[in-house]
C-alpha atoms as a PDB file:
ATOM      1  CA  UNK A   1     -55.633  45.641 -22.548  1.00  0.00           C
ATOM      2  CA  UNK A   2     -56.299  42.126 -20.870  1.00  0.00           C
ATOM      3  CA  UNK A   3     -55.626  40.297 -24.320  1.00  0.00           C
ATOM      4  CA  UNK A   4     -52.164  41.996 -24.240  1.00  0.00           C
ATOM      5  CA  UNK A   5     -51.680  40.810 -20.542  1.00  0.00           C
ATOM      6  CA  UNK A   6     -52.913  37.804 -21.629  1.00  0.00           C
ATOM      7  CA  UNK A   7     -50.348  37.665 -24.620  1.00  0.00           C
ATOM      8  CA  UNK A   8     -47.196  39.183 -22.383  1.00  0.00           C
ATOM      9  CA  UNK A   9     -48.027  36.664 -19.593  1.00  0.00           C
ATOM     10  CA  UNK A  10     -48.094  33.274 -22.135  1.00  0.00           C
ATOM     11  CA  UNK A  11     -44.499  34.849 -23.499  1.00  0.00           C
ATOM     12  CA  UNK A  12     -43.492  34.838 -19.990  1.00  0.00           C
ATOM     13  CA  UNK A  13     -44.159  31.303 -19.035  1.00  0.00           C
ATOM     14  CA  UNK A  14     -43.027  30.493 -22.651  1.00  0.00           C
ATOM     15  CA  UNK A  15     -39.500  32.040 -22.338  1.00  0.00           C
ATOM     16  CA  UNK A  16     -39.506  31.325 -18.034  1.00  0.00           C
ATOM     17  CA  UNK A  17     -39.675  27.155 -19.411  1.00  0.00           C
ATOM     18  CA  UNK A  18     -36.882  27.442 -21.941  1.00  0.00           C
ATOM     19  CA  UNK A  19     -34.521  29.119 -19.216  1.00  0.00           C
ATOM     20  CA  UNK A  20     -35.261  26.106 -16.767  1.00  0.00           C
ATOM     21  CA  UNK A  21     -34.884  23.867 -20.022  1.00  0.00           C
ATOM     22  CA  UNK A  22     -31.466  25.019 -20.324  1.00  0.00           C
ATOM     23  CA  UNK A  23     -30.258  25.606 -17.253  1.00  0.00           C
ATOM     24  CA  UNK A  24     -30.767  21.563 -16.693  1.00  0.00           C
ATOM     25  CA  UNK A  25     -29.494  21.064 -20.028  1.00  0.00           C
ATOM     26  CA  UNK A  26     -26.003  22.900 -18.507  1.00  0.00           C
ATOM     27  CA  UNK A  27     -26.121  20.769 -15.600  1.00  0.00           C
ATOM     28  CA  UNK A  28     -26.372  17.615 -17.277  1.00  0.00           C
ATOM     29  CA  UNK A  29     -23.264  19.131 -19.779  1.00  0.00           C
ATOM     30  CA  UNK A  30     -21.112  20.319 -16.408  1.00  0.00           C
ATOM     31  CA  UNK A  31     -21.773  16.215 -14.778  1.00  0.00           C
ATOM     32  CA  UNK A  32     -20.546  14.769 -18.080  1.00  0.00           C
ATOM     33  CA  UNK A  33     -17.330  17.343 -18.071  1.00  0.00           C
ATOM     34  CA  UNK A  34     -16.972  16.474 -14.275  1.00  0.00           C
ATOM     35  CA  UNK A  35     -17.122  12.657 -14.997  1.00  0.00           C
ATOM     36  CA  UNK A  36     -14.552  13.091 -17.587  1.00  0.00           C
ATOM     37  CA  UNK A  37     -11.528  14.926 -15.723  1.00  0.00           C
ATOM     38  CA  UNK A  38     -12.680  12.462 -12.768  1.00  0.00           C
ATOM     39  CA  UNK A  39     -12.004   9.171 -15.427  1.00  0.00           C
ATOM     40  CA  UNK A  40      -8.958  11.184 -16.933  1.00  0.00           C
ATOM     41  CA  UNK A  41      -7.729  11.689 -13.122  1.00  0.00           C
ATOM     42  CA  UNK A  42      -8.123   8.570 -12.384  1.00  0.00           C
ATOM     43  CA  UNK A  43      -6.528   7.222 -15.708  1.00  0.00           C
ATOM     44  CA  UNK A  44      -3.397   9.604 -14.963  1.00  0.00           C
ATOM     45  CA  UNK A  45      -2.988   8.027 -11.387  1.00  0.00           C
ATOM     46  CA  UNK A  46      -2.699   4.472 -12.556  1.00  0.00           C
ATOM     47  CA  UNK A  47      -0.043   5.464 -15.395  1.00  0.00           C
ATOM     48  CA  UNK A  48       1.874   6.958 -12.596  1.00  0.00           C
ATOM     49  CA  UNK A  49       1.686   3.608 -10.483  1.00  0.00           C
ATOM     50  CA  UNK A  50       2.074   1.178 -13.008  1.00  0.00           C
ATOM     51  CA  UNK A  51       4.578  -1.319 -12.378  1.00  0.00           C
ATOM     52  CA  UNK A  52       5.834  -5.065 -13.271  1.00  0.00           C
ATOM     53  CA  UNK A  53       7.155  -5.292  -9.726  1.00  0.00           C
ATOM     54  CA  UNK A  54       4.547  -5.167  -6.976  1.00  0.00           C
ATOM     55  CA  UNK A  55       4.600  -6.414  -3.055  1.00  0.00           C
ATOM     56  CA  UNK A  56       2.185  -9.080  -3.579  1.00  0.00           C
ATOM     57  CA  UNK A  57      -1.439  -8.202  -2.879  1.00  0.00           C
ATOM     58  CA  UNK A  58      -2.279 -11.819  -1.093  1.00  0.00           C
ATOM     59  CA  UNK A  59       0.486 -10.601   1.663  1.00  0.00           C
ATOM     60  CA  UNK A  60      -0.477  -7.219   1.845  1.00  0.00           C
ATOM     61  CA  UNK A  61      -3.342  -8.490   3.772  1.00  0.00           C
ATOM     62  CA  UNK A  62      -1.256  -9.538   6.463  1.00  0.00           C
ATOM     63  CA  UNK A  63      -0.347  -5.696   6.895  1.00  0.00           C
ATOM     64  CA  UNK A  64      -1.207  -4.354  10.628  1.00  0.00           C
ATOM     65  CA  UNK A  65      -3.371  -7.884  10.960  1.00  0.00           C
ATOM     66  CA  UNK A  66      -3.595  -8.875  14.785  1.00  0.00           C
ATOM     67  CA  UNK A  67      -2.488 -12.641  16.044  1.00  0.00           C
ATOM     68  CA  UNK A  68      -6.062 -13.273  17.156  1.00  0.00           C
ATOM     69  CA  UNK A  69      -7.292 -12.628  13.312  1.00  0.00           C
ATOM     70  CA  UNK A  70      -4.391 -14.664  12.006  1.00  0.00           C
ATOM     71  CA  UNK A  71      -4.948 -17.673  14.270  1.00  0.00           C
ATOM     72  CA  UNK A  72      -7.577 -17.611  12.449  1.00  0.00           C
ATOM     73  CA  UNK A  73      -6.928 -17.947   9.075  1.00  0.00           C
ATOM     74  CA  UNK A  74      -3.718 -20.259   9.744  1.00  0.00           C
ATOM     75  CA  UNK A  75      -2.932 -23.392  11.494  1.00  0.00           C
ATOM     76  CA  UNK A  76       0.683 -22.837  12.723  1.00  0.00           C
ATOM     77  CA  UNK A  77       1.405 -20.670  15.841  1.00  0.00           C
ATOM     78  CA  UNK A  78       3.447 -18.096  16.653  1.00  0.00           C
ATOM     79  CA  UNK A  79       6.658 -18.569  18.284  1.00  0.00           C
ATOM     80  CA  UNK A  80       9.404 -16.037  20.352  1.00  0.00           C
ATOM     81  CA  UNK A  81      11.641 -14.930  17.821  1.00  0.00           C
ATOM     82  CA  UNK A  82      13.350 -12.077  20.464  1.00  0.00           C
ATOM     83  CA  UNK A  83      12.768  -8.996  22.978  1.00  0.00           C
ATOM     84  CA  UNK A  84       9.082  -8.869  22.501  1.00  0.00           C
ATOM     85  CA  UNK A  85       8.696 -10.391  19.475  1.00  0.00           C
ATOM     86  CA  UNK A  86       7.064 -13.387  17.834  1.00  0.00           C
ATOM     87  CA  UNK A  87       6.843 -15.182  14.161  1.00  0.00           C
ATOM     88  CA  UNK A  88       4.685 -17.218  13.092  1.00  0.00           C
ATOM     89  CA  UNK A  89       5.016 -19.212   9.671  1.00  0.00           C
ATOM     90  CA  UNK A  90       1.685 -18.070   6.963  1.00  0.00           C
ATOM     91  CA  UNK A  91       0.185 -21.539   5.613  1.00  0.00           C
ATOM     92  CA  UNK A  92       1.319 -22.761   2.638  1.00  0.00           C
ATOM     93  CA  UNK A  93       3.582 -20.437   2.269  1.00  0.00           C
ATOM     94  CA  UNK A  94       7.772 -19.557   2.808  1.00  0.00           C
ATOM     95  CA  UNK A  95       6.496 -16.446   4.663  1.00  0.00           C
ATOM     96  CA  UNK A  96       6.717 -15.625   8.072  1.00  0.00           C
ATOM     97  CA  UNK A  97       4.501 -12.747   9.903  1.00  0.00           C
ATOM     98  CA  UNK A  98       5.784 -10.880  12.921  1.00  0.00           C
ATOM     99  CA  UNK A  99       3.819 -10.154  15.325  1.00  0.00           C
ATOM    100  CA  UNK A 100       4.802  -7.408  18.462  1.00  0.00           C
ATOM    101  CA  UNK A 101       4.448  -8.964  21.634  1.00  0.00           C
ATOM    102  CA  UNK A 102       4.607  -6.913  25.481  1.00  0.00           C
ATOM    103  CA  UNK A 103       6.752  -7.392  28.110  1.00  0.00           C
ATOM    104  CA  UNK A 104       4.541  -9.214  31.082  1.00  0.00           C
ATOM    105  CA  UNK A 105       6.150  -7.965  34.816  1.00  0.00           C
ATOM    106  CA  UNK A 106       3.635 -10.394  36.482  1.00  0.00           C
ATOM    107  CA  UNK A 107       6.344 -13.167  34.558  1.00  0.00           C
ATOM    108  CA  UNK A 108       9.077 -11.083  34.052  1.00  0.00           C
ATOM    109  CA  UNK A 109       8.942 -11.595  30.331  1.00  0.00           C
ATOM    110  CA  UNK A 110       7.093 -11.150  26.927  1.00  0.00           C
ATOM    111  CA  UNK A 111       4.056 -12.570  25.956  1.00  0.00           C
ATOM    112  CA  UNK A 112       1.808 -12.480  23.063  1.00  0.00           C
ATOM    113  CA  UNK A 113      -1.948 -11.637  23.173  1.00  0.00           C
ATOM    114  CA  UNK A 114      -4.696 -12.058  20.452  1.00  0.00           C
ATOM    115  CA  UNK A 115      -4.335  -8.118  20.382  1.00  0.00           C
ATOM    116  CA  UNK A 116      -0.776  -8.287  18.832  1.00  0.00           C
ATOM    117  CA  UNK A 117      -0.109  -6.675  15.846  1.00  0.00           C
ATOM    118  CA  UNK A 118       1.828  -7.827  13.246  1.00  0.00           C
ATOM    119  CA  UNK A 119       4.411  -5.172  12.370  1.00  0.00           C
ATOM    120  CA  UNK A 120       6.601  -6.775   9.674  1.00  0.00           C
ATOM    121  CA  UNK A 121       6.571  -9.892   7.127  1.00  0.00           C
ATOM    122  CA  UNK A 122       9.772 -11.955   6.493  1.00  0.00           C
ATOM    123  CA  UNK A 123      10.874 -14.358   3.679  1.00  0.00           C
ATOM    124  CA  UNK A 124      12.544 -14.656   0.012  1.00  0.00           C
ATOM    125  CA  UNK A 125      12.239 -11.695  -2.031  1.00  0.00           C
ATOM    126  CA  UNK A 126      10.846 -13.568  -4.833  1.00  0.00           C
ATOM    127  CA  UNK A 127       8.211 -14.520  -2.966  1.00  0.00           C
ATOM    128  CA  UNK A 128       6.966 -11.115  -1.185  1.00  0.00           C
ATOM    129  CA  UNK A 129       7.128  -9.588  -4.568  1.00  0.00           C
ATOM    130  CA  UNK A 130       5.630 -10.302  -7.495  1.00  0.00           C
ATOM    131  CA  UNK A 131       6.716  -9.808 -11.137  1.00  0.00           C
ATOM    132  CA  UNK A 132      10.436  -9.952  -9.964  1.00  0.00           C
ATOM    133  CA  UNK A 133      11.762 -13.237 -12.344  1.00  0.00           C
ATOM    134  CA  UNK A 134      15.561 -12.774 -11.625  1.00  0.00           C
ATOM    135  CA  UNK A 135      18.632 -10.836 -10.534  1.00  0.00           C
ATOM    136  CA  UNK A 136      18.100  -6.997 -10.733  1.00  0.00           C
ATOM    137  CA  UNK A 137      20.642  -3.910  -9.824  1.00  0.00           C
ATOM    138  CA  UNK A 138      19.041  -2.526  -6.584  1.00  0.00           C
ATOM    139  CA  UNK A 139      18.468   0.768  -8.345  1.00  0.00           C
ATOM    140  CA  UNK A 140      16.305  -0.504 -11.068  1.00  0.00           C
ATOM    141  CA  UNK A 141      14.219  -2.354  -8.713  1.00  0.00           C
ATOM    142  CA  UNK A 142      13.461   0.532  -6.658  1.00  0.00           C
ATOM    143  CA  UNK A 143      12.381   2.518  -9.274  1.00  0.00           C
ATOM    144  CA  UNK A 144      10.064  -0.506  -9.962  1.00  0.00           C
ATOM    145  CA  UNK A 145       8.446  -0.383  -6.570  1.00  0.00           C
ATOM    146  CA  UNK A 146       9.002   3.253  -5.766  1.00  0.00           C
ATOM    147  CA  UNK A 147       6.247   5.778  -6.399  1.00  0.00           C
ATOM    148  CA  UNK A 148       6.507   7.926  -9.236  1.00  0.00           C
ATOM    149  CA  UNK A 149       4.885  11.241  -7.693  1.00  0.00           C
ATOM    150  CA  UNK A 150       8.040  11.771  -5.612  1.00  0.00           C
ATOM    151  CA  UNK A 151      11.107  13.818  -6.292  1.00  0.00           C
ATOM    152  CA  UNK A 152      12.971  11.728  -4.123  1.00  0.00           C
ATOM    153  CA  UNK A 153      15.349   9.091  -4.496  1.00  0.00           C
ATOM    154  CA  UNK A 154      13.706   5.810  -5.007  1.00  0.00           C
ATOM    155  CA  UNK A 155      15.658   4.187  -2.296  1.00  0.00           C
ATOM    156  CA  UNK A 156      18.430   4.529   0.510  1.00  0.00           C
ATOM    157  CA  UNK A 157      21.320   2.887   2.270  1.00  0.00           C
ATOM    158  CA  UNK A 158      21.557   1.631   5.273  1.00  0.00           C
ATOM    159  CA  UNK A 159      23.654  -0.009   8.074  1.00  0.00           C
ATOM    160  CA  UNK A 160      22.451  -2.719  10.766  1.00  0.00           C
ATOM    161  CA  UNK A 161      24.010  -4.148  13.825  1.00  0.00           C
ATOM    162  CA  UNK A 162      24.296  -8.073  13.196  1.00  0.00           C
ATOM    163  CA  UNK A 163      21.463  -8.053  15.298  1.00  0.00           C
ATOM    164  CA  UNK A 164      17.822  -9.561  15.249  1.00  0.00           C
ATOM    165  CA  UNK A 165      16.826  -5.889  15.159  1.00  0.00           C
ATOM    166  CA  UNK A 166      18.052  -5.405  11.357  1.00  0.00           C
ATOM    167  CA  UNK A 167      17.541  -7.467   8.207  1.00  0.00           C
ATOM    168  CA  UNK A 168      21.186  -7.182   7.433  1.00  0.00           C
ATOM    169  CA  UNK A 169      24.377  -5.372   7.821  1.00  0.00           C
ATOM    170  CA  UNK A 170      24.104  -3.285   5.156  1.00  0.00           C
ATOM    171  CA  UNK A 171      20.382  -3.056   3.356  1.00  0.00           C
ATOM    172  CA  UNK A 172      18.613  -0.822   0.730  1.00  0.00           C
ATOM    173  CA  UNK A 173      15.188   0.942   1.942  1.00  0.00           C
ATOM    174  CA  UNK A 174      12.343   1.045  -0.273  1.00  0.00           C
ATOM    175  CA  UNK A 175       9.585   3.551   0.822  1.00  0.00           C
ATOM    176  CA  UNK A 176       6.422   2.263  -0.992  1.00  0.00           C
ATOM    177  CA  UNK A 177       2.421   3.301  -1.248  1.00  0.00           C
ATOM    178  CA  UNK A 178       1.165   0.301  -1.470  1.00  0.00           C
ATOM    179  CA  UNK A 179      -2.599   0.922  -1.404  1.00  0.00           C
ATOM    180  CA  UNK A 180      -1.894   3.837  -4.189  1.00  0.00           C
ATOM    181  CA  UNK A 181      -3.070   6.775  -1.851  1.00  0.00           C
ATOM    182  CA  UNK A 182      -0.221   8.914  -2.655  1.00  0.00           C
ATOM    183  CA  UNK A 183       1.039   8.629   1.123  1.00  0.00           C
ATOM    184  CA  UNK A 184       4.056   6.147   1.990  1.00  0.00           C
ATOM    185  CA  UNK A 185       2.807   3.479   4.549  1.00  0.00           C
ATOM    186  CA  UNK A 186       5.080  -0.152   3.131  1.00  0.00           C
ATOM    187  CA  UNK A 187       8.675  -0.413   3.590  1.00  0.00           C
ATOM    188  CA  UNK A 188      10.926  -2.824   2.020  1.00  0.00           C
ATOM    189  CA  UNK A 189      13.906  -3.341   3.725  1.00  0.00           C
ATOM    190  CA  UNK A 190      16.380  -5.893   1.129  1.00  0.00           C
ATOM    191  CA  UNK A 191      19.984  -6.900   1.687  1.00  0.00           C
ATOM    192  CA  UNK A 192      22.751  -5.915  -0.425  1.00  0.00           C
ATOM    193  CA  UNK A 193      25.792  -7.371  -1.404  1.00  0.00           C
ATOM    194  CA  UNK A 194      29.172  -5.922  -2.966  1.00  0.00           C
ATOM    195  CA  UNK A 195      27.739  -5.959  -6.924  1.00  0.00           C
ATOM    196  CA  UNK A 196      24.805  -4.100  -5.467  1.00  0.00           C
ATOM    197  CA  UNK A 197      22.924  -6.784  -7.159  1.00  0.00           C
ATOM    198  CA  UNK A 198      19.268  -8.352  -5.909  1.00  0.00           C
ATOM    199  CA  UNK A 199      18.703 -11.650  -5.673  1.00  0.00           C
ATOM    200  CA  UNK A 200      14.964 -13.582  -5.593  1.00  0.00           C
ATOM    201  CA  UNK A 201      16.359 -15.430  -3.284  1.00  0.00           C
ATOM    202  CA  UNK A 202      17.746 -13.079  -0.675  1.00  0.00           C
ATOM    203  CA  UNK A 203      15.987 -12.832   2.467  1.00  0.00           C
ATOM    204  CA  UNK A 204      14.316  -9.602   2.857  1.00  0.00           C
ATOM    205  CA  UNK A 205      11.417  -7.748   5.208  1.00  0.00           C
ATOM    206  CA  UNK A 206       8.598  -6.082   4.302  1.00  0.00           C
ATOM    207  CA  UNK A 207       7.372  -3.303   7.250  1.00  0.00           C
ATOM    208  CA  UNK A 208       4.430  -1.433   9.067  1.00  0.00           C
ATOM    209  CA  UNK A 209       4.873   1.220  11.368  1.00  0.00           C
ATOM    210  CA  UNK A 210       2.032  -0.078  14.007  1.00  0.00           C
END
């Protein structure tokens, strides 16, 4: 009787070892499938944000920067561009931040603190973008910069005022995700003329809500 214990207790351990064999075997099989549909996931996402036209990356930087930071990365300084607003010119460069001042009562007037924000970039379109070598119809850029998980129109229409408060009198909107988190957080606010045409050279924003 104790040899047959013996005997049913060694097939025990024996078949016990090749479950836990297996059972790690399985997990190592699941983290490989996991890794894959991550890879393929991730693959999938940057075929649905590919593009030749891009807001360039060195500018994107500048997004939601305060003065204080960019003082210190540039020489020039800010000056009052209007209501409570300031610009200041980005070194080497045709590109001017914007930063949002507050309205001091103490001096009855704005004023900007190392704590501004900068809310908005201006200069040529060539410039802010990059990948753009020419003219292009307003639609086709958009669907350049637009992304492509949307249903949505890749851009709108506008009006301004003729005021400091709008890039032009009439303007296309381009809502972009520029730091490909499938969430809208750039806009791209570029003037339009009567061919609906757009030009490198035209003068154009690029916006953060603060």
């Amino acid at each position: 009787m104790k040899g047959q214990r013996w005997v049913r207790y060694k097939i025990w351990i024996v078949l016990w070892g090749m479950i836990l064999v297996l059972a790690g075997c399985g997990a190592g099989v699941t983290e490989q499938v996991t890794e894959r549909k991550e890879v393929s996931n991730a693959e999938g996402s940057s075929e649905i944000f590919k593009s030749s036209v891009e807001i360039s990356s060195e500018l994107l930087r500048y997004k939601n920067i305060t003065y204080g930071e960019f003082c210190e990365e540039n020489e020039s300084e800010a000056e009052f561009l209007h209501a409570t607003f300031y610009s200041a010119q980005i070194d080497d460069t045709e590109i001017y931040a914007v930063f949002s001042g507050e309205y001091d009562e103490e001096t009855a007037g704005p004023v900007l603190t190392d704590d501004a924000v900068c809310i908005r970039l201006e200069g040529k379109l060539g410039t802010l973008l990059t990948g753009m070598d020419g003219e292009m119809d307003a639609g086709d850029l958009a669907s350049e910069l637009a992304p492509g998980w949307r249903d949505l129109p890749p851009y709108y229409e506008t009006e301004g005022a003729g005021t400091a408060y709008y890039v032009a009198d009439r303007y296309m909107v381009v809502e972009i995700d520029s730091d490909k988190d499938m969430e809208i957080d750039t806009v791209l606010e570029i003037p339009l003329d009567e061919s609906d045409k757009v030009s490198p050279d035209c003068y154009a924003w690029v916006r953060w809500e603060v």
